[in-house]
N, C-alpha and C. Protein backbone atom coordinates (compact mmCIF):
# COMPACT_ATOMS: atom_id res chain seq x y z
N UNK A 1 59.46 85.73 91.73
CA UNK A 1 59.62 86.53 90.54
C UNK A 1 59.47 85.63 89.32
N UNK A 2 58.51 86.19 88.22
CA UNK A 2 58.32 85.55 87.10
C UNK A 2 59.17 86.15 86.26
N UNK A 3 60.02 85.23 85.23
CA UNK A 3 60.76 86.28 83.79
C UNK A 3 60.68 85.30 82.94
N UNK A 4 60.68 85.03 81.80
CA UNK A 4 60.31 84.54 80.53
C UNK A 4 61.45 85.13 79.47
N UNK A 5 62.20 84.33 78.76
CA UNK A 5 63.32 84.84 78.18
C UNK A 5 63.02 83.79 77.15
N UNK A 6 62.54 84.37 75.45
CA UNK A 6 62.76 83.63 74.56
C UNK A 6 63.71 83.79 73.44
N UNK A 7 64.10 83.39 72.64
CA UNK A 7 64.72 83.74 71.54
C UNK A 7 64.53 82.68 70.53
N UNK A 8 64.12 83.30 69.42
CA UNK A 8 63.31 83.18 68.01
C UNK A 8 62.98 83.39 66.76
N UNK A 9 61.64 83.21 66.18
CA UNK A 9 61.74 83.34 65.12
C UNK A 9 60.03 84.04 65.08
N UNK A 10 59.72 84.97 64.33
CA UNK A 10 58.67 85.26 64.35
C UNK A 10 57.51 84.80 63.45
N UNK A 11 56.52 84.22 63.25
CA UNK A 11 55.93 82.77 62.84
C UNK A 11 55.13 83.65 61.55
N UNK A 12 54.96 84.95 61.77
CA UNK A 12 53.65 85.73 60.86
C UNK A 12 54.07 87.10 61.32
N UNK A 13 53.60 88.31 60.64
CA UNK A 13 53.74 89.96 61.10
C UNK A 13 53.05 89.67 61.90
N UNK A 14 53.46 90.78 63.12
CA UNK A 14 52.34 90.98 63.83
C UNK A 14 51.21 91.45 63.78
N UNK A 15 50.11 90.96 64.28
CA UNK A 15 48.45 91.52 64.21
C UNK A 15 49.11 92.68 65.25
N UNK A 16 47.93 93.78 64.88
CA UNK A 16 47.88 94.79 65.77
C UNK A 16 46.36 95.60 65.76
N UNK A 17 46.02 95.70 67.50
CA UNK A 17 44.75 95.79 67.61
C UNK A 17 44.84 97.12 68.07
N UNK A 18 43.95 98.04 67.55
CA UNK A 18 43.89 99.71 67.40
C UNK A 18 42.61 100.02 68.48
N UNK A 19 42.32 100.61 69.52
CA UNK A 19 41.56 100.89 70.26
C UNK A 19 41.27 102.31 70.29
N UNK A 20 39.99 102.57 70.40
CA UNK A 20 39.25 104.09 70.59
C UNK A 20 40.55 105.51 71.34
N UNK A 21 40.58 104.62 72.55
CA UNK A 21 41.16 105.59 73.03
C UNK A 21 42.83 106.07 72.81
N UNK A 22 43.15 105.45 71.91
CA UNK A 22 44.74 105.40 71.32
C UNK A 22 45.52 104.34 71.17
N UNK A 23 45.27 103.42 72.64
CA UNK A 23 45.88 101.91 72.76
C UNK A 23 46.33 100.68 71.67
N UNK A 24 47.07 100.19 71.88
CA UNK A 24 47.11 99.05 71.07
C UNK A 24 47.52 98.42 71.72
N UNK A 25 47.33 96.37 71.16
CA UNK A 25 47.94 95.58 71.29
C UNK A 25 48.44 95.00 70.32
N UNK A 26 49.70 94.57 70.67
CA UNK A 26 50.06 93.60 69.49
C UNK A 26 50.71 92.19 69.65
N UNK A 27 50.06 91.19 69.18
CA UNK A 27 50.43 89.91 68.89
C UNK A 27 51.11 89.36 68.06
N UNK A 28 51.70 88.32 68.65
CA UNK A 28 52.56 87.70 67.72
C UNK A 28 53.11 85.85 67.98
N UNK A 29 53.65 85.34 67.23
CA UNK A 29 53.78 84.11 67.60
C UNK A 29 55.51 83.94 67.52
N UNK A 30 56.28 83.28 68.57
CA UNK A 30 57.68 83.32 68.35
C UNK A 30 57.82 81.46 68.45
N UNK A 31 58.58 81.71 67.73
CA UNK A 31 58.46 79.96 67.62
C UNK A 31 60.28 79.82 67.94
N UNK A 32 60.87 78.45 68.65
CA UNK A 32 62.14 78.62 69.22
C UNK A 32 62.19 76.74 69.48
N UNK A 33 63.68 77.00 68.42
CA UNK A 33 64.15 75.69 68.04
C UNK A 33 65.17 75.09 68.95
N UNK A 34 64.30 73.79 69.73
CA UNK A 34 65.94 73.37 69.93
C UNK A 34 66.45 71.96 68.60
N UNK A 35 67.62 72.53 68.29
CA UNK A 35 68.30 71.42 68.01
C UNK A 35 68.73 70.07 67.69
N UNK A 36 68.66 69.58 66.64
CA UNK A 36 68.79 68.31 66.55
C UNK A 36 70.19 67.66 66.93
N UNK A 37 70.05 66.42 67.25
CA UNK A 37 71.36 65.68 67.49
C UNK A 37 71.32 64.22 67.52
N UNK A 38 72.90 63.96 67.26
CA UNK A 38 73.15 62.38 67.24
C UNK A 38 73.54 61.53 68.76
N UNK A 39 72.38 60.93 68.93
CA UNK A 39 73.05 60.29 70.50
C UNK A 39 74.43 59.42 70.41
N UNK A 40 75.13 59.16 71.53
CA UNK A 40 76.15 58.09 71.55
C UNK A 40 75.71 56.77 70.63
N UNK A 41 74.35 56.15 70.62
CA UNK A 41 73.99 55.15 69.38
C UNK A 41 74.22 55.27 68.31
N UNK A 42 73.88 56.35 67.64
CA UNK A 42 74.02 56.94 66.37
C UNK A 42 72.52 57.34 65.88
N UNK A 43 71.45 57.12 67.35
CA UNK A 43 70.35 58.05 66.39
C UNK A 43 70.06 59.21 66.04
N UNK A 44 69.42 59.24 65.80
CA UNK A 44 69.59 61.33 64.81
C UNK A 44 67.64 62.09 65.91
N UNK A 45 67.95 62.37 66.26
CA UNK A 45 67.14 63.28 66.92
C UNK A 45 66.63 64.10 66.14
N UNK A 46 65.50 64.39 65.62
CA UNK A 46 65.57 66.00 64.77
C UNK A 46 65.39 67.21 65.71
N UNK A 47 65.28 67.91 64.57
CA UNK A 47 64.76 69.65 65.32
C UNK A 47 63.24 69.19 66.13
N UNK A 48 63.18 70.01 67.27
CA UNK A 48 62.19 70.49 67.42
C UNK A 48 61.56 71.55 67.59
N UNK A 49 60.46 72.28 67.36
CA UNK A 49 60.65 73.87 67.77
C UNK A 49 59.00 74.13 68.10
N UNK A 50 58.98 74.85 69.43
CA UNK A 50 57.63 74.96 70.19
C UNK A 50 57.52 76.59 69.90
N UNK A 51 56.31 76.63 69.67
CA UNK A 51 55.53 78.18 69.51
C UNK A 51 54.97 78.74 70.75
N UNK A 52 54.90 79.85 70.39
CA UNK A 52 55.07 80.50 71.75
C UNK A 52 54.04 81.72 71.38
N UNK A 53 52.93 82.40 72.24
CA UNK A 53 52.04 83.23 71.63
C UNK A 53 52.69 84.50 72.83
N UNK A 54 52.45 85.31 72.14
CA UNK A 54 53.18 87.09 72.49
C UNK A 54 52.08 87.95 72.58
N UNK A 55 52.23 88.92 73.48
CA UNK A 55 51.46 89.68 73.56
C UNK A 55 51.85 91.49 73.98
N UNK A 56 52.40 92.30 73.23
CA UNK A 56 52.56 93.69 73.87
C UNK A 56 51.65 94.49 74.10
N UNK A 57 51.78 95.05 75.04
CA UNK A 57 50.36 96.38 75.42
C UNK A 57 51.30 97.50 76.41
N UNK A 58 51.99 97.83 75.85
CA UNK A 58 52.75 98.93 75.91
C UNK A 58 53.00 99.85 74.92
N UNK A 59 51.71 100.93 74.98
CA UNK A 59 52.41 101.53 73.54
C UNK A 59 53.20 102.22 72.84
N UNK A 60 53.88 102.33 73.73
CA UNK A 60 55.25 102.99 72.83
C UNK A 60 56.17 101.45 72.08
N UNK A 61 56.29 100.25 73.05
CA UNK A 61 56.59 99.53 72.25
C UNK A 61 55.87 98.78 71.50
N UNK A 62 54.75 98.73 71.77
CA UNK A 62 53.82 97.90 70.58
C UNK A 62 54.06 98.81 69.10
N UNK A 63 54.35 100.31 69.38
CA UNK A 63 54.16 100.75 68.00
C UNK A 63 55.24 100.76 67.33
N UNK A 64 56.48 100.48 68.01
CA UNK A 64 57.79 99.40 67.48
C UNK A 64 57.74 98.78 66.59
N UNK A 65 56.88 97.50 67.58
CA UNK A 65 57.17 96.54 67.15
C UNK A 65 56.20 96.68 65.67
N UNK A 66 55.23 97.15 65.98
CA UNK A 66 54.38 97.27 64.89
C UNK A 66 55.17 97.69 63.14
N UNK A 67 56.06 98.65 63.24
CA UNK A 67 56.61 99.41 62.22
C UNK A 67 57.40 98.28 62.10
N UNK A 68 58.89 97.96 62.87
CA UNK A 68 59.76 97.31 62.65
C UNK A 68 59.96 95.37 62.64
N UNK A 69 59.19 94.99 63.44
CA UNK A 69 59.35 93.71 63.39
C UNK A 69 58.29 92.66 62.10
N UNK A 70 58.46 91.79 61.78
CA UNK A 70 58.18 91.31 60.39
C UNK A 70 58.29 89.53 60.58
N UNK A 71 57.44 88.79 60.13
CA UNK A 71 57.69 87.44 59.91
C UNK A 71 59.41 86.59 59.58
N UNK A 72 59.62 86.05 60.34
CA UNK A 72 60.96 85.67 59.92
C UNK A 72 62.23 86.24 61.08
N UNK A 73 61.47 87.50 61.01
CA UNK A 73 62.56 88.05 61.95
C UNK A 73 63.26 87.47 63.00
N UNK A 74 64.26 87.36 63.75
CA UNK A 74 65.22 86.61 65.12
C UNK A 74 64.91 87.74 65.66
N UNK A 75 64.32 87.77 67.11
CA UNK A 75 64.28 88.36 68.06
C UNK A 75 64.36 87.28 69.60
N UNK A 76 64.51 88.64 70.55
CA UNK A 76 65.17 88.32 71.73
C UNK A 76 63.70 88.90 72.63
N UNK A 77 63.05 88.14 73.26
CA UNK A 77 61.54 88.88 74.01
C UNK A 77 61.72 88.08 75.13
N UNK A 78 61.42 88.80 76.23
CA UNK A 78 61.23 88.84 77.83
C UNK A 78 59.62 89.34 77.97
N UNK A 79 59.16 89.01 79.37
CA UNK A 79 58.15 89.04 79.69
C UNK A 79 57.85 88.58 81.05
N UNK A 80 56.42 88.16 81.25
CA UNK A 80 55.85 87.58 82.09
C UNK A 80 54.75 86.59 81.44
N UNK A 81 54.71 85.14 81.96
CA UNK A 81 53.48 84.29 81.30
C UNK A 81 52.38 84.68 81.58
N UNK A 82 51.43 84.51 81.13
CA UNK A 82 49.87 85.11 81.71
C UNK A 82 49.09 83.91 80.83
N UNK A 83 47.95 83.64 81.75
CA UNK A 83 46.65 82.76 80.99
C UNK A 83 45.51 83.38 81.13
N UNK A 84 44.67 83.68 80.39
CA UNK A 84 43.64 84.86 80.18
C UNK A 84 42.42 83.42 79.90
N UNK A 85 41.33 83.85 80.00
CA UNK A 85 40.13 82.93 80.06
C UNK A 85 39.09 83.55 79.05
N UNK A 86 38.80 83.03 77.96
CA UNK A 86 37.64 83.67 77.35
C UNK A 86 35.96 82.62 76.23
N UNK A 87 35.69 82.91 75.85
CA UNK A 87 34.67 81.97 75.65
C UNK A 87 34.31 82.23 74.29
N UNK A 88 34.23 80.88 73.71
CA UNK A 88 33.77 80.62 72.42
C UNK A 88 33.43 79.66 72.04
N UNK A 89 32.21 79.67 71.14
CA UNK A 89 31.26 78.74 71.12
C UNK A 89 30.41 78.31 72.36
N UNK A 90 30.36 79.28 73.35
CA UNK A 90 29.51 78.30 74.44
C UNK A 90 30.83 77.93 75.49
N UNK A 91 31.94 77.80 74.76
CA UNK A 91 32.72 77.07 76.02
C UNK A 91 34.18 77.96 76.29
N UNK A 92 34.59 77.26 77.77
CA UNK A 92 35.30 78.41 78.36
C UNK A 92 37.10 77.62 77.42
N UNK A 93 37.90 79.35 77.09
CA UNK A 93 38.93 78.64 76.26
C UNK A 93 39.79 79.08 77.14
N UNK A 94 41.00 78.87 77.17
CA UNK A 94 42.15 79.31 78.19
C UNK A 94 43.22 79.90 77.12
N UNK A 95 43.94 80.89 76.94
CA UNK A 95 45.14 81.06 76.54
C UNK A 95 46.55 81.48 76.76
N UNK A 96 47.24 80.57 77.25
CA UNK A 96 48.71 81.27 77.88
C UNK A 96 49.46 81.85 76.95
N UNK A 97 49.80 82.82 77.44
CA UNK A 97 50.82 83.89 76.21
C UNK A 97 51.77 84.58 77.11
N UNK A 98 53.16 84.98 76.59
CA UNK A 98 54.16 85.69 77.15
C UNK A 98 53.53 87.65 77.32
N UNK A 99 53.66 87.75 77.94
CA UNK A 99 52.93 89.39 77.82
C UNK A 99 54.31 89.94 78.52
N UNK A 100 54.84 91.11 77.41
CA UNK A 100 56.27 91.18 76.49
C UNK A 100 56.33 92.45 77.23
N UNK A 101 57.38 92.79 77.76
CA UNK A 101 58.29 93.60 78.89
C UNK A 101 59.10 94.14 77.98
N UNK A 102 60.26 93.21 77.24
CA UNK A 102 61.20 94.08 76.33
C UNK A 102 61.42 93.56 75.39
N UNK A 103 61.91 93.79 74.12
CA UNK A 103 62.07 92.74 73.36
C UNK A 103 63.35 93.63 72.33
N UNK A 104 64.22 92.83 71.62
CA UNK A 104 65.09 92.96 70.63
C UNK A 104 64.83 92.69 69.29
N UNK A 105 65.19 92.98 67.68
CA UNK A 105 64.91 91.96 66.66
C UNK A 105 65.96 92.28 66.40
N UNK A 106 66.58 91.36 66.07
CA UNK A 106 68.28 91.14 65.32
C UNK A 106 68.18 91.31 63.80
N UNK A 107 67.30 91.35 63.57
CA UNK A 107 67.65 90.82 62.02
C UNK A 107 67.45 92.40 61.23
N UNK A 108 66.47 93.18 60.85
CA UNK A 108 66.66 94.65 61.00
C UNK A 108 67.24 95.50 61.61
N UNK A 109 66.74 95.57 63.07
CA UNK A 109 67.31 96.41 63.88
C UNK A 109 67.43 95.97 65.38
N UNK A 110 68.20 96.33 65.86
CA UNK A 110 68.49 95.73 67.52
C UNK A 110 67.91 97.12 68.41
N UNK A 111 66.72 96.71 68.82
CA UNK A 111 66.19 97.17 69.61
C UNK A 111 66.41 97.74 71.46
N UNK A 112 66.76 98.43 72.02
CA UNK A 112 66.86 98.58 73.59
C UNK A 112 66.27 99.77 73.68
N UNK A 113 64.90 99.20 74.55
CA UNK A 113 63.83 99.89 74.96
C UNK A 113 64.04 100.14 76.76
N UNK A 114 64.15 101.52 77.26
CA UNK A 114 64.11 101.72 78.44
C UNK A 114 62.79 102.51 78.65
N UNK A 115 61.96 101.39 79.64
CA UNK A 115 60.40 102.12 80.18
C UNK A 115 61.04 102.08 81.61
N UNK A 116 59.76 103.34 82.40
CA UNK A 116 59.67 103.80 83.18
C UNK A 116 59.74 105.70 83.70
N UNK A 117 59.81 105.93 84.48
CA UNK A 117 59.29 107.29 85.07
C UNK A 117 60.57 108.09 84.94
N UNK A 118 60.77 108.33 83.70
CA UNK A 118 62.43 108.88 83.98
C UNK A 118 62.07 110.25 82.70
N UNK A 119 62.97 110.90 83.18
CA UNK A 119 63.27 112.78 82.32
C UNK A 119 63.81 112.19 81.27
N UNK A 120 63.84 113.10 80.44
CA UNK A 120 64.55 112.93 78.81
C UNK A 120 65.99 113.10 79.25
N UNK A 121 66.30 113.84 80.33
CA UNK A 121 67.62 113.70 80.50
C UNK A 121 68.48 112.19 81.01
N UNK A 122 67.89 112.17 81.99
CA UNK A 122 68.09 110.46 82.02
C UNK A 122 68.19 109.47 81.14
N UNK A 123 66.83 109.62 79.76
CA UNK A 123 66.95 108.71 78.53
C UNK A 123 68.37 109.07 78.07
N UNK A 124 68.73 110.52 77.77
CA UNK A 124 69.83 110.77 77.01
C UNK A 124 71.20 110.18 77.94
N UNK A 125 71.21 110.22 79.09
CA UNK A 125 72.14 109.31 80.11
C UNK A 125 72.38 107.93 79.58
N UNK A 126 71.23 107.22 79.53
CA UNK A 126 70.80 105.80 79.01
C UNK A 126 71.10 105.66 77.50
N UNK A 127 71.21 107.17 77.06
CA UNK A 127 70.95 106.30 75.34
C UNK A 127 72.97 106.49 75.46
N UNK A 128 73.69 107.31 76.05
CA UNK A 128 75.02 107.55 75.88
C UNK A 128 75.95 106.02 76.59
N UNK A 129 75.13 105.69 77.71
CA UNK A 129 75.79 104.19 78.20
C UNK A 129 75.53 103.42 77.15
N UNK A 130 74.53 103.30 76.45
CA UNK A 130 74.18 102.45 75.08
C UNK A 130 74.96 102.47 73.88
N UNK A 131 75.62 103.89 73.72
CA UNK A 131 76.52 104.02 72.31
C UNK A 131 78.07 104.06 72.94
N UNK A 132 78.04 104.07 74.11
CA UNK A 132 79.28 103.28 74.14
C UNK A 132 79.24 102.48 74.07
N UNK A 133 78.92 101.51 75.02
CA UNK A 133 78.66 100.09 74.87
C UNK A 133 78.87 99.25 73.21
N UNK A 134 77.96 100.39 72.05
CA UNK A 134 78.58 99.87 70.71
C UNK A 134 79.07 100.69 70.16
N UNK A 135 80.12 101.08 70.83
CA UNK A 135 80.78 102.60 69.76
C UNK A 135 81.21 101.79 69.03
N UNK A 136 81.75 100.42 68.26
CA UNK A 136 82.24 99.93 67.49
C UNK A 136 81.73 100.03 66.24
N UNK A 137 80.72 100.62 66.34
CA UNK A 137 79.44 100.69 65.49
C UNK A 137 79.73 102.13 64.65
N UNK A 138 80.05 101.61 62.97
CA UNK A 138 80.36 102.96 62.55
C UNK A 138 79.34 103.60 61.93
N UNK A 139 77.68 102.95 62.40
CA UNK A 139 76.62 103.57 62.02
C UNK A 139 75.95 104.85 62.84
N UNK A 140 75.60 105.71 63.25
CA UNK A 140 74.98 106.61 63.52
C UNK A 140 73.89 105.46 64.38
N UNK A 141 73.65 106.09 65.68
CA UNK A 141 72.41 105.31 66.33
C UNK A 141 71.43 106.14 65.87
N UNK A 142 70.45 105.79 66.09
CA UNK A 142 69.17 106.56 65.28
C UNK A 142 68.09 105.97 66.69
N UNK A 143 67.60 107.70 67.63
CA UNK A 143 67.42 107.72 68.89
C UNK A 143 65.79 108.06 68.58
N UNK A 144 64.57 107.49 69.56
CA UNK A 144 63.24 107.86 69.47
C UNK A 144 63.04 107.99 70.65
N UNK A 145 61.96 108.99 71.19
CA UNK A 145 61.41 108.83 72.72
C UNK A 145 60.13 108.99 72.23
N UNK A 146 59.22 108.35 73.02
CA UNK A 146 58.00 108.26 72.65
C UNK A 146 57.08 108.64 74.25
N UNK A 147 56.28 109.51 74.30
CA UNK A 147 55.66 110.21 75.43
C UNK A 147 54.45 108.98 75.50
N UNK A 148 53.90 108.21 76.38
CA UNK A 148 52.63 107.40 76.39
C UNK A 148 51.72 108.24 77.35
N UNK A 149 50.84 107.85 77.00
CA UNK A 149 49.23 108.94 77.94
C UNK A 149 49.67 108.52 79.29
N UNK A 150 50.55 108.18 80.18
CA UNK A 150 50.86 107.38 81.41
C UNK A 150 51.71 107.89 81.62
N UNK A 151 52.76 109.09 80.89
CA UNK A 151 53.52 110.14 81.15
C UNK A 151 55.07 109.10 81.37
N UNK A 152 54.91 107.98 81.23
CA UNK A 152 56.36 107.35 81.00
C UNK A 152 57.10 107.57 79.84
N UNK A 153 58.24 107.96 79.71
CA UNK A 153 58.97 107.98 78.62
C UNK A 153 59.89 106.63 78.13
N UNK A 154 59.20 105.93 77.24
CA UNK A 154 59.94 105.23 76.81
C UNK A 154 61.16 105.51 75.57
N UNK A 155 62.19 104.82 75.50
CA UNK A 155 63.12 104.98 74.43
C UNK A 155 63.62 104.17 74.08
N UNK A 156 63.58 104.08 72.58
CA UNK A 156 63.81 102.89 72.21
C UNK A 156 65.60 103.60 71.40
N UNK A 157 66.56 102.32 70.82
CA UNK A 157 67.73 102.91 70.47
C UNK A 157 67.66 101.72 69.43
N UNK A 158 68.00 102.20 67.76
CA UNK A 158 68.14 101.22 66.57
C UNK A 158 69.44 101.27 66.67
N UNK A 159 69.78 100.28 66.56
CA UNK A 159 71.46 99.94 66.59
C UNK A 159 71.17 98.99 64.82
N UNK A 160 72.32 99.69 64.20
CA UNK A 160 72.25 98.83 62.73
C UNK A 160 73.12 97.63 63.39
N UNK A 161 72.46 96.15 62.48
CA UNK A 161 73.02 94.81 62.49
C UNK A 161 73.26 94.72 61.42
């Protein structure tokens, strides 16, 4: 089993690629710092922080992420790695990217997206374990289901931060 768990910073908005038949993808770059520190010597280590290229093609959440997520933003993205092969200039290029399963942004809105083959009744099951979980929350959740041509219902739940 592959899983990919980053947490970050988002480097630029996301690009988002619009296709004939409704589809999108959307890209993005998450960049994720570790830490600077002082060893037992006293040297100073700095930050370092590696970028990370994203990829959604799910569209109910690509069109999420599309509306809500923004440069700067802290988010929480899962996935699977993938390296895709394509050609330019004459020569063959390789690109590994996270290709994005679920993802959170903290900094607007906290995102929990449930995909798969499930009734609206079920989402509403799922979205009620969810507002308990933050009934602490004296905001109103603010609930979306989004139908994809693949007849999965995804739902996403804005939790105010």
């Amino acid at each position: 089993m592959q899983k990919v768990i980053l947490i970050g910073n988002l480097g630029k908005d996301p690009e988002v690629k619009s296709f004939e038949n409704g589809g999108k993808i959307v890209n993005f770059t998450v960049g994720v710092t570790e830490r600077g520190y002082k060893t037992k010597e006293g040297k100073e280590i700095p930050d370092h922080t590696e970028w990370f290229n994203c990829s959604v093609r799910q569209n109910g959440l690509a069109g999420v992420v599309e509306q809500y997520v923004k440069k700067g933003n802290k988010v929480y993205v899962e996935g699977k790695l993938r390296t895709r092969e394509y050609e330019k200039d004459g020569q063959k290029k390789y690109l590994t990217e996270l290709v994005v399963d679920n993802m959170e942004c903290a900094e607007v809105v906290a995102i929990v997206v449930f995909y798969g083959l499930v009734s609206m009744a079920h989402c509403d099951l799922l979205i009620s374990v969810v507002a308990c979980h933050f009934a602490d929350l004296e905001e109103e959740l603010e609930v979306h289901h989004v139908v994809d041509d693949d007849r999965t219902v995804p739902t996403f739940v804005c939790l105010p931060v």
